[in-house]
C-alpha atoms as a PDB file:
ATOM      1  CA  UNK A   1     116.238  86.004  88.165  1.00  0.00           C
ATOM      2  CA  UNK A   2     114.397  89.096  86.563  1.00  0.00           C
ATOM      3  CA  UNK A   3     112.526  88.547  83.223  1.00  0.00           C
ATOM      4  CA  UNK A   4     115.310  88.741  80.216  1.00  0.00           C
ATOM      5  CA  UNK A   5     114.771  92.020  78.199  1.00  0.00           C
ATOM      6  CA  UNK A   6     114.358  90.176  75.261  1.00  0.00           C
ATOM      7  CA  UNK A   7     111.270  89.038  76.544  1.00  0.00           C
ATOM      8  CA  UNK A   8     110.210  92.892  76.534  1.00  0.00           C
ATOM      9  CA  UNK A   9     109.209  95.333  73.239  1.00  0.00           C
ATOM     10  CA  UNK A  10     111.910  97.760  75.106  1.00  0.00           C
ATOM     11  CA  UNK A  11     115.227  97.552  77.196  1.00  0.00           C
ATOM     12  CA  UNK A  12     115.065  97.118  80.510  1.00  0.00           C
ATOM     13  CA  UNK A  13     116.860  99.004  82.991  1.00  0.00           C
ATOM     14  CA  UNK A  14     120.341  97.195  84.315  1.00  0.00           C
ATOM     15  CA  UNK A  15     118.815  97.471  87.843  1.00  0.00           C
ATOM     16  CA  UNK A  16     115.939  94.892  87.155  1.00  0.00           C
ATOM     17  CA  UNK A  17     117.925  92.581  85.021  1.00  0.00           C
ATOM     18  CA  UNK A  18     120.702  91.615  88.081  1.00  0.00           C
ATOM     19  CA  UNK A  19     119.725  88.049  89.572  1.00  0.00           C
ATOM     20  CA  UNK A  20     118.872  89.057  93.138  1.00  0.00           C
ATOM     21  CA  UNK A  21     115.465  91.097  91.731  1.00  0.00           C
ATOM     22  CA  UNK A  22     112.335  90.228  91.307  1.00  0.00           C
ATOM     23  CA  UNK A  23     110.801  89.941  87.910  1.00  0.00           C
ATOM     24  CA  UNK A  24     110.092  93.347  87.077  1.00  0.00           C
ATOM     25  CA  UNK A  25     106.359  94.244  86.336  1.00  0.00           C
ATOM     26  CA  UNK A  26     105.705  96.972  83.829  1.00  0.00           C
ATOM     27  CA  UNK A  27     102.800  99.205  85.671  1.00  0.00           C
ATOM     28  CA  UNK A  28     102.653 102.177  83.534  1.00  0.00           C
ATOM     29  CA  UNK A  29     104.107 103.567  79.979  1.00  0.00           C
ATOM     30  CA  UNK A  30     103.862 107.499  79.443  1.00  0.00           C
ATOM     31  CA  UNK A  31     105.998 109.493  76.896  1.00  0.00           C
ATOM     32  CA  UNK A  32     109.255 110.235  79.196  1.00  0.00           C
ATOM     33  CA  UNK A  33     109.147 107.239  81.258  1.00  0.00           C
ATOM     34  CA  UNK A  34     108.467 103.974  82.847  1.00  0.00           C
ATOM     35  CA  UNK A  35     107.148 102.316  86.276  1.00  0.00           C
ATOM     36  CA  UNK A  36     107.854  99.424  87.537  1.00  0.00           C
ATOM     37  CA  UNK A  37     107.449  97.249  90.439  1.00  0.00           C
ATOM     38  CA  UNK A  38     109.941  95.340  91.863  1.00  0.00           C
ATOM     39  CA  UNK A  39     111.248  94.518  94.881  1.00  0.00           C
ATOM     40  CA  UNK A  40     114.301  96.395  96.831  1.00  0.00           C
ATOM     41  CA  UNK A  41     116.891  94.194  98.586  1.00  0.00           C
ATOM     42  CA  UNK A  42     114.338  91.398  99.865  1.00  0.00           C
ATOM     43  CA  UNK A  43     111.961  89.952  98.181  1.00  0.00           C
ATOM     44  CA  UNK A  44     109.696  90.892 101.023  1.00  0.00           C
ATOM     45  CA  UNK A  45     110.196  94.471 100.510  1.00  0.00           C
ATOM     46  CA  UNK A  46     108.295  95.922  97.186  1.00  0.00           C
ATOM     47  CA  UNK A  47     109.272  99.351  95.698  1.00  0.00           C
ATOM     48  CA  UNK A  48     108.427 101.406  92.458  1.00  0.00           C
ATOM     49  CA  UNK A  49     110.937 101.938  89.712  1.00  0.00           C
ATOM     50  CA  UNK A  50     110.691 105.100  87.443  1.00  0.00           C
ATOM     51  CA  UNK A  51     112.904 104.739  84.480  1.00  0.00           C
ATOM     52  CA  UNK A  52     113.459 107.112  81.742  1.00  0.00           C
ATOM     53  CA  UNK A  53     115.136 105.347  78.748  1.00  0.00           C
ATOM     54  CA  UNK A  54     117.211 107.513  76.403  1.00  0.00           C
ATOM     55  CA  UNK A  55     115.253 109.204  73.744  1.00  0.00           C
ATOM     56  CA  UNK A  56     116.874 108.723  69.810  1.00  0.00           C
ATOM     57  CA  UNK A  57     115.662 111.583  68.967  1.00  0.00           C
ATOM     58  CA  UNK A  58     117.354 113.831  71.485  1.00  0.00           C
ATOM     59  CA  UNK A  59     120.989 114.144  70.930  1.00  0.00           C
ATOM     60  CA  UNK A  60     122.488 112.255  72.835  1.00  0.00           C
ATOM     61  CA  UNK A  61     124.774 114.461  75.114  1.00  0.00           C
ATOM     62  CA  UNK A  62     121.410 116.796  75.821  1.00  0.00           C
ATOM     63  CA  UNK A  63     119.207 113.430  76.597  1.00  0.00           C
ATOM     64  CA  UNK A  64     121.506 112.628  79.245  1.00  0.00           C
ATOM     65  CA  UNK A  65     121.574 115.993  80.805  1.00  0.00           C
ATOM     66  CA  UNK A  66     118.208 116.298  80.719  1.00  0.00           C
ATOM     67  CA  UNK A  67     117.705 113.175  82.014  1.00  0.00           C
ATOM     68  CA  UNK A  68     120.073 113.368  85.154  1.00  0.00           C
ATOM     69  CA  UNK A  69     118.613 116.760  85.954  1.00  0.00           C
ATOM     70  CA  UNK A  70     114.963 115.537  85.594  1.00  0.00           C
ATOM     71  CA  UNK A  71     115.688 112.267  88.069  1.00  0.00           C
ATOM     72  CA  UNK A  72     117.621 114.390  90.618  1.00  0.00           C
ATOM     73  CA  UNK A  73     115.303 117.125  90.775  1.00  0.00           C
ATOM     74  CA  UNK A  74     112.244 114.421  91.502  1.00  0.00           C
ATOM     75  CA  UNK A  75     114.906 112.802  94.296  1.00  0.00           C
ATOM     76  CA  UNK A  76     115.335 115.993  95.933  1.00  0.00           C
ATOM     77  CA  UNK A  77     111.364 116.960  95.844  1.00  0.00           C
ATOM     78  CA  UNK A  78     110.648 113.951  97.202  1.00  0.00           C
ATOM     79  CA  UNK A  79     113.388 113.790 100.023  1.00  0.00           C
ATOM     80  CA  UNK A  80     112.793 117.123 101.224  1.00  0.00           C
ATOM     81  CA  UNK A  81     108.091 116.358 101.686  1.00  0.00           C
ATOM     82  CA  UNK A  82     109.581 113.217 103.655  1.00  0.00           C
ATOM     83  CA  UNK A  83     111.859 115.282 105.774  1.00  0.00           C
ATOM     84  CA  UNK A  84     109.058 118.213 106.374  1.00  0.00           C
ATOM     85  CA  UNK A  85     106.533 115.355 107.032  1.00  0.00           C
ATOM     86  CA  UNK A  86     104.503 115.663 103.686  1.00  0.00           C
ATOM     87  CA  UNK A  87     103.109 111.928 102.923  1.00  0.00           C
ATOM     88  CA  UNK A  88     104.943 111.146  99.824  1.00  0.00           C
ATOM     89  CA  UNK A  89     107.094 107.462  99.341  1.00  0.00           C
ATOM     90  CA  UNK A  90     110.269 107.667 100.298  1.00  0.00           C
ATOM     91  CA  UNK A  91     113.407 107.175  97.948  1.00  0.00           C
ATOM     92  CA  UNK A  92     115.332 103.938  98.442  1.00  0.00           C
ATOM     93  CA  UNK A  93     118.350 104.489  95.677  1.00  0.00           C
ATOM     94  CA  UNK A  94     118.720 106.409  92.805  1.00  0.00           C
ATOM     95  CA  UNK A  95     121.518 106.854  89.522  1.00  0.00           C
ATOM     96  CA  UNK A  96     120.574 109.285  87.745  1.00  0.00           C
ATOM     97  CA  UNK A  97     123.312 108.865  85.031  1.00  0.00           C
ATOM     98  CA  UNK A  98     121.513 105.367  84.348  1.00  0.00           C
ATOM     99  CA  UNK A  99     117.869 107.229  84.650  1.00  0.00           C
ATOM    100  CA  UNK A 100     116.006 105.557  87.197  1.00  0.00           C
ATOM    101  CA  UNK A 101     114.887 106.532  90.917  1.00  0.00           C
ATOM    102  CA  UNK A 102     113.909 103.503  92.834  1.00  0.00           C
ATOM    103  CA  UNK A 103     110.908 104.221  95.405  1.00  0.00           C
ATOM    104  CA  UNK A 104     108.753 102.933  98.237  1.00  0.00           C
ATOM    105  CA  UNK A 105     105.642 101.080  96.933  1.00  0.00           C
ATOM    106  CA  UNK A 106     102.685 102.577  98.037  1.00  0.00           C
ATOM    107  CA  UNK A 107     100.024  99.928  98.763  1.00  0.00           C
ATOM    108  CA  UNK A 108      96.078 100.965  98.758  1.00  0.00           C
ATOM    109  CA  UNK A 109      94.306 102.299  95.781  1.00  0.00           C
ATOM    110  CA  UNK A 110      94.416 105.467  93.979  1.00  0.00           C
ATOM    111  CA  UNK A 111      92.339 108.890  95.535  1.00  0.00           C
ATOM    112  CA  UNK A 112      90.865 108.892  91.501  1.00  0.00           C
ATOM    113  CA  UNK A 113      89.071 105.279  91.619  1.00  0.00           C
ATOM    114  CA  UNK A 114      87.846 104.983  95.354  1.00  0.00           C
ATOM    115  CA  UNK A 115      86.041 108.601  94.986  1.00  0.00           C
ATOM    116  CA  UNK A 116      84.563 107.581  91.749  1.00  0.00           C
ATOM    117  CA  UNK A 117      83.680 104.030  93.559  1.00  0.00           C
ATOM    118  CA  UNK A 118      82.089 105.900  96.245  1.00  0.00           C
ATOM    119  CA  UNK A 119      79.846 108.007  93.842  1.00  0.00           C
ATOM    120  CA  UNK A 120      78.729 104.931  92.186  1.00  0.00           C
ATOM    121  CA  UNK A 121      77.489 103.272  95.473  1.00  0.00           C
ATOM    122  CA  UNK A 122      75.421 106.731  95.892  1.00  0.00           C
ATOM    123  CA  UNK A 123      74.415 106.830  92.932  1.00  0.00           C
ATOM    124  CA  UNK A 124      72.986 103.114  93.040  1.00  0.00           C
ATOM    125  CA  UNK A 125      71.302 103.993  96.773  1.00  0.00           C
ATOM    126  CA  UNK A 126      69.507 107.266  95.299  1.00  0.00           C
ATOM    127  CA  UNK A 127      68.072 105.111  92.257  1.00  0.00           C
ATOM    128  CA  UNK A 128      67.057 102.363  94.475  1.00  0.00           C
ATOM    129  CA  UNK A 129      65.474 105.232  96.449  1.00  0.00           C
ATOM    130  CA  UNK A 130      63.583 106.212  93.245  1.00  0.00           C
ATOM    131  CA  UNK A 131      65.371 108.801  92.795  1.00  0.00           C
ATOM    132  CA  UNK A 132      68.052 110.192  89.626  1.00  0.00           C
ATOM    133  CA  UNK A 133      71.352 109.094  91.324  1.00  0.00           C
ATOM    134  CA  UNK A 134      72.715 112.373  90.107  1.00  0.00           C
ATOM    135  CA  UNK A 135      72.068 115.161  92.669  1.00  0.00           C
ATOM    136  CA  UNK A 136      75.037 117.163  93.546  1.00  0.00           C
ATOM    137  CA  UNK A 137      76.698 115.784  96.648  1.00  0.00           C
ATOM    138  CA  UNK A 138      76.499 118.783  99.030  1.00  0.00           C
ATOM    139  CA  UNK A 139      77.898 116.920 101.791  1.00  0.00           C
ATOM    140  CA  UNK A 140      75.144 117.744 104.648  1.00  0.00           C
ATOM    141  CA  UNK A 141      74.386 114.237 104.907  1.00  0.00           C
ATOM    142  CA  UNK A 142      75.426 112.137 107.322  1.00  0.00           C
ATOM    143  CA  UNK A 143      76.040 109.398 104.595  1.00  0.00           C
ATOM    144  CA  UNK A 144      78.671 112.168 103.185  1.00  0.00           C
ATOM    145  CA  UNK A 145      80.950 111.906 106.094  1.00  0.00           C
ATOM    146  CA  UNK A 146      83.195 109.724 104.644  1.00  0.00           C
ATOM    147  CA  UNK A 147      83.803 112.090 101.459  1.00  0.00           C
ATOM    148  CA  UNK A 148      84.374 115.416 103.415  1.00  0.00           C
ATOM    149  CA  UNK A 149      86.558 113.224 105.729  1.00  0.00           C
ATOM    150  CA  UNK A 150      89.110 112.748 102.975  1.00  0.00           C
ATOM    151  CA  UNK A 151      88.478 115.745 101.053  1.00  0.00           C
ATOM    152  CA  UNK A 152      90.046 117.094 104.259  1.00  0.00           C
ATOM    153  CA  UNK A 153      93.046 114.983 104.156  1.00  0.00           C
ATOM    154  CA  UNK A 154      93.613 115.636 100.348  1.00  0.00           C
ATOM    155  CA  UNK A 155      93.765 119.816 101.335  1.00  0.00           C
ATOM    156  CA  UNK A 156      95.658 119.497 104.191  1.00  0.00           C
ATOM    157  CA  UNK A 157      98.007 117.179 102.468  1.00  0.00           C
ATOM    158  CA  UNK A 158      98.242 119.713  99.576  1.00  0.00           C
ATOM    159  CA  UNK A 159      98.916 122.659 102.196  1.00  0.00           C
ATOM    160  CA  UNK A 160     101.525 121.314 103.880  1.00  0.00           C
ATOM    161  CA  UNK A 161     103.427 120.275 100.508  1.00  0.00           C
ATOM    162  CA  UNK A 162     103.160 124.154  99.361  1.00  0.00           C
ATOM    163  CA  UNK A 163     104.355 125.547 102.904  1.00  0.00           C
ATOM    164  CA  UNK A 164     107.656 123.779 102.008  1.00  0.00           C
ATOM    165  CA  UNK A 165     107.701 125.625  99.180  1.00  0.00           C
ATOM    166  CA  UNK A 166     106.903 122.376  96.825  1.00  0.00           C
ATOM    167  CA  UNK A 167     104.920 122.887  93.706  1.00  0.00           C
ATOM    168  CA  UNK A 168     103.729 119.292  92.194  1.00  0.00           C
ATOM    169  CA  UNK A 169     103.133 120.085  88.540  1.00  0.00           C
ATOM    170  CA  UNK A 170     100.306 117.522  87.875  1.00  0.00           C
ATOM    171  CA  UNK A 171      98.103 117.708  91.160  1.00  0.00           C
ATOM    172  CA  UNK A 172      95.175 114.991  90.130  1.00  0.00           C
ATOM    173  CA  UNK A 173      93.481 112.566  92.223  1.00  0.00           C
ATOM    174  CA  UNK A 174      95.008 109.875  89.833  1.00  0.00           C
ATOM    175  CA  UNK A 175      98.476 111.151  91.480  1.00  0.00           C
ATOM    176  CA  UNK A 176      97.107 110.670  94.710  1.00  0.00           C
ATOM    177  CA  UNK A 177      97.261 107.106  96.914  1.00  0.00           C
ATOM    178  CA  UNK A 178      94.550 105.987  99.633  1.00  0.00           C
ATOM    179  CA  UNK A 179      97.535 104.136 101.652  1.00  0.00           C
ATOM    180  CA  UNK A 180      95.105 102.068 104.818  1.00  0.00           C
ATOM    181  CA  UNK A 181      95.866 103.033 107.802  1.00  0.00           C
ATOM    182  CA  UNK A 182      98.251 100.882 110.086  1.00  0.00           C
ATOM    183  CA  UNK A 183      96.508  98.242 112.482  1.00  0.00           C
ATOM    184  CA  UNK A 184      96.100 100.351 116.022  1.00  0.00           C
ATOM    185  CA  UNK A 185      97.767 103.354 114.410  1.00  0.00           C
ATOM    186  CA  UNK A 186      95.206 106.340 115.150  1.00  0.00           C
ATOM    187  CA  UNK A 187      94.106 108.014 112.007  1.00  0.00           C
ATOM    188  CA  UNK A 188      94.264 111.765 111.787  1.00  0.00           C
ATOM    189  CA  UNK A 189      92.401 114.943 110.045  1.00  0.00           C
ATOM    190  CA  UNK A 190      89.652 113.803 108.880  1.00  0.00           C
ATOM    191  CA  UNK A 191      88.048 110.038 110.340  1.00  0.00           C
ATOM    192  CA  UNK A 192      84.318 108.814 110.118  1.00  0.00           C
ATOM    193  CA  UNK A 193      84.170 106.050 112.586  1.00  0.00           C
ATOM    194  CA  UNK A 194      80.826 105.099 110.993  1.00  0.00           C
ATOM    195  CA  UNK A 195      81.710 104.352 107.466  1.00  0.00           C
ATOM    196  CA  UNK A 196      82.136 101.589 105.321  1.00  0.00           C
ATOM    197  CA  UNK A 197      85.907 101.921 104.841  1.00  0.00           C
ATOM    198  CA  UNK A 198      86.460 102.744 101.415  1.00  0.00           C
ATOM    199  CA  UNK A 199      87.553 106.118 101.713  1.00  0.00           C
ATOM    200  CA  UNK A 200      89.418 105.501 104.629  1.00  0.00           C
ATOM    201  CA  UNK A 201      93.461 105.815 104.925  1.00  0.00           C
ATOM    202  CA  UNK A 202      96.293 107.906 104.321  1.00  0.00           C
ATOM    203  CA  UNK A 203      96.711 110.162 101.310  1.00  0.00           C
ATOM    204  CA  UNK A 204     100.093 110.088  99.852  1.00  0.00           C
ATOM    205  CA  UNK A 205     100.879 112.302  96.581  1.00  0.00           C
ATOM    206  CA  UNK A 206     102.925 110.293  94.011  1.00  0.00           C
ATOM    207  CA  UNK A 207     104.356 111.533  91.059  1.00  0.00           C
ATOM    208  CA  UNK A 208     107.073 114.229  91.436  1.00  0.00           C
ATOM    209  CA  UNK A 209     108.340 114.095  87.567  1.00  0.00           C
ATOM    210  CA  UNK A 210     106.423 117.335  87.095  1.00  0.00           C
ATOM    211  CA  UNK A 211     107.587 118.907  90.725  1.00  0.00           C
ATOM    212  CA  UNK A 212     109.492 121.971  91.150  1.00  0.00           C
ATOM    213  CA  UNK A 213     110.642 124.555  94.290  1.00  0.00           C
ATOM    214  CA  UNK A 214     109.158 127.923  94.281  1.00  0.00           C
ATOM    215  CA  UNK A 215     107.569 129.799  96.910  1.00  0.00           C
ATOM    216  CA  UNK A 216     105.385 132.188  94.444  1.00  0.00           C
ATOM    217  CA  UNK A 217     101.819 132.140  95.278  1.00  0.00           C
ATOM    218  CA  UNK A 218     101.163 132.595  91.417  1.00  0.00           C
ATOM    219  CA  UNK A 219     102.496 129.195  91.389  1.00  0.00           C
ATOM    220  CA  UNK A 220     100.853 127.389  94.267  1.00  0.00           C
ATOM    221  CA  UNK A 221      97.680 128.944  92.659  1.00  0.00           C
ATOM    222  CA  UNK A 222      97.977 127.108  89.389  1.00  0.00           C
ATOM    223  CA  UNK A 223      99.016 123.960  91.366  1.00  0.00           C
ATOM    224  CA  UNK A 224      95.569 124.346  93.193  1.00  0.00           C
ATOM    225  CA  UNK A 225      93.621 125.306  89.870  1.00  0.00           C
ATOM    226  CA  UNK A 226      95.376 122.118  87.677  1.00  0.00           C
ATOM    227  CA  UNK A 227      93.991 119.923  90.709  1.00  0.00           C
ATOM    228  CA  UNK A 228      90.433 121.825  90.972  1.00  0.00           C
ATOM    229  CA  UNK A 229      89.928 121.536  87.011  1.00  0.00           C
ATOM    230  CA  UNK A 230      91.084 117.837  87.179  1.00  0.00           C
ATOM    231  CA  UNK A 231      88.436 116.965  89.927  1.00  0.00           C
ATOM    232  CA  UNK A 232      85.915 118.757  88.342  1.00  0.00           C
ATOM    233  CA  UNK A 233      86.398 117.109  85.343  1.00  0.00           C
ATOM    234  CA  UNK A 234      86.711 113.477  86.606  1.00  0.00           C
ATOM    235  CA  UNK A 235      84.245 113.701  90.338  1.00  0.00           C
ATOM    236  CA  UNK A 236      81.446 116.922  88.854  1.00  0.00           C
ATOM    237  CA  UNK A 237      79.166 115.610  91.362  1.00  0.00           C
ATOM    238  CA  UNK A 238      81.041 116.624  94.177  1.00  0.00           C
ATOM    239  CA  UNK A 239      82.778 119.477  92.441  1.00  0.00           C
ATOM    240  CA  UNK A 240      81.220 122.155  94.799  1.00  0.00           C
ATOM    241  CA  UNK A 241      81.702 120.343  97.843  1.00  0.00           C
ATOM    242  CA  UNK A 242      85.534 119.751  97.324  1.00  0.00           C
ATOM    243  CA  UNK A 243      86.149 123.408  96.174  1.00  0.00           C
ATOM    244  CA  UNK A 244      84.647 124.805  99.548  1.00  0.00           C
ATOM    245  CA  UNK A 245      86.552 121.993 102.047  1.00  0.00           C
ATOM    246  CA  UNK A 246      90.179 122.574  99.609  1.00  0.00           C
ATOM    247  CA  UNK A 247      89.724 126.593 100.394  1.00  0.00           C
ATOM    248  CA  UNK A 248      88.696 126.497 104.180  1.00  0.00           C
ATOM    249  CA  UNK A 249      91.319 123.553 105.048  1.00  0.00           C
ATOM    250  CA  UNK A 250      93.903 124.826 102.522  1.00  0.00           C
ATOM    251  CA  UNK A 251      93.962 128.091 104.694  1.00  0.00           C
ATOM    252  CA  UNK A 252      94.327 126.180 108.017  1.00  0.00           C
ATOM    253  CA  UNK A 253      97.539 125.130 106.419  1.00  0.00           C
ATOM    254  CA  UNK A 254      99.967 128.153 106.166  1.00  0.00           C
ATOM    255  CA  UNK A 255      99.924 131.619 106.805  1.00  0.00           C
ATOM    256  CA  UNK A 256     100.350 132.998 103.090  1.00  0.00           C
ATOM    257  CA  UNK A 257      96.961 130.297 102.525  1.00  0.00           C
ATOM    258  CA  UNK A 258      94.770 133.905 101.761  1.00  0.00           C
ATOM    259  CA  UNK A 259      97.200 135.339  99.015  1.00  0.00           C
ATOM    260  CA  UNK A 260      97.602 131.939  97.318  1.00  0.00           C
ATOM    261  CA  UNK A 261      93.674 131.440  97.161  1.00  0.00           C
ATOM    262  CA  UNK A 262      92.939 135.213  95.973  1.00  0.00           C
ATOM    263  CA  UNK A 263      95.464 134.586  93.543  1.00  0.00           C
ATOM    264  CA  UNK A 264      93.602 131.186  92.652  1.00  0.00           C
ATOM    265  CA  UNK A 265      90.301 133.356  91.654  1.00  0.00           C
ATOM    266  CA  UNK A 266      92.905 135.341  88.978  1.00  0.00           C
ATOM    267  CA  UNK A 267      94.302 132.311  87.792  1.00  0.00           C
ATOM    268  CA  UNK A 268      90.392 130.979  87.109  1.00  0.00           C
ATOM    269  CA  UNK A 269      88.983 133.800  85.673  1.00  0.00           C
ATOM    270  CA  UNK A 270      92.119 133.675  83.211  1.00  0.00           C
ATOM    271  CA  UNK A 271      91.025 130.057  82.495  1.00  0.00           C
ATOM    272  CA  UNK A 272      87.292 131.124  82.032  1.00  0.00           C
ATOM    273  CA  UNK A 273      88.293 133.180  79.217  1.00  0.00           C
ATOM    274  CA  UNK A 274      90.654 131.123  77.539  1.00  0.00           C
ATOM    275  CA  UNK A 275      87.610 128.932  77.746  1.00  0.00           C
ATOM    276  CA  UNK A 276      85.128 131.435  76.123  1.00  0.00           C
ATOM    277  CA  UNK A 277      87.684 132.040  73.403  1.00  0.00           C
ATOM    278  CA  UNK A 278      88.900 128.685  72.648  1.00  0.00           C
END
């Protein structure tokens, strides 16, 4: 039998207090909601709960709009990348009137920490090399393979969501999974045969709450621009390198790929003067 609530600062949703589920584990806590992971129908099966709980300080009759909006628009997002084959996890059960959307558990580890795992390793190999460990990674090496490999993967991924007409709202590598591949399934886009494995699998976006539909490049340019100033901000290193694969595999992906990236250099020089005027 799940965990009782009272065991919990918070409530729990009904879902994960009903005997047949597994003792719910509390993943993540941001300001609108809550993920768990549970299991769905067997205990052999795990899957990701996002809960919003009400808010007090919302009247009530607006929280619950809000919140049934909010959970079916993230449903919909989601169900429609699955249909058009963009890797996101796919939606077991939802109720929005109770606020939660019950999802496929994506195993593997996020895009954010095996890139910034990967760096590291360089890093120690250039300092055991004598050298700083901090050149920029250009990736004309055959040692970069791996990178460029899923730097690949994370554009093309990215430019089939926006030819559906999909805008994510919070593109980061931290929204981002590194599913591994299946056993004797043949990767694609992107493989280096040669490397260690740690960069290896399947990327699947996560994290929809932010998502919307629109087929404006305007849009699709500040979707590419959040996730550019959130890798240059968390990977600098390889900040050049992952600019010029996103641009040249980002236009391999649709045909309007040309306005949305002349509309990116707008929507950056707009954020290099914000920047100069603080």
């Amino acid at each position: 039998m799940a965990a009782d609530s009272a065991t919990h600062a918070f409530p729990l949703p009904a879902i994960l207090e009903y005997p047949s589920s597994t003792p719910p584990q509390l993943i993540t806590q941001g300001a609108e909601g809550r993920l768990y992971k549970s299991t769905y129908l067997l205990p052999s099966i795990p899957c990701a709960l996002k809960y919003r709980p009400p808010k007090p300080w919302r009247h009530p009759v607006l929280d619950a709009r809000l919140t049934r909006h909010r959970i079916l628009a993230e449903a919909r997002n989601l169900a429609k990348c699955r249909r058009e084959g963009v890797p996101v996890p796919t939606v077991y059960a939802i109720d929005e009137s109770a606020g939660w959307l019950m999802m496929e558990w994506v195993a593997g580890v996020p895009v954010r920490a095996a890139i910034n795992e990967w760096l590291q390793r360089r890093r120690d190999a250039e300092r055991a090399e004598g050298r700083s460990g901090d050149a920029i990674v250009e990736g004309t090496r055959d040692a970069d393979a791996d990178l460029v490999a899923l730097l690949r993967r994370i554009a093309a991924a990215v430019g089939r969501m926006h030819k559906i007409g999909i805008i994510h709202g919070d593109l980061t590598t931290s929204n981002m999974m590194l599913r591994p591949w299946e056993r004797g399934k043949e990767p694609a886009n992107g493989h280096n045969v040669e490397g260690d494995g740690l960069l290896e699998g399947d990327i699947v976006i996560i994290d929809f709450g932010l998502a919307s539909q629109s087929t404006s490049e305007e849009d699709r340019a500040v979707d590419l621009y959040v996730l550019e100033r959130a890798f240059t901000s968390t990977h600098s290193r390889a900040e050049k390198l992952f600019t010029t694969i996103l641009e040249s595999e980002y236009r391999e992906a649709f045909k309007q790929a040309p306005i949305v990236l002349k509309k990116l250099e707008d929507v950056r020089m707009r954020g290099r003067k914000r920047s100069m005027l603080g």
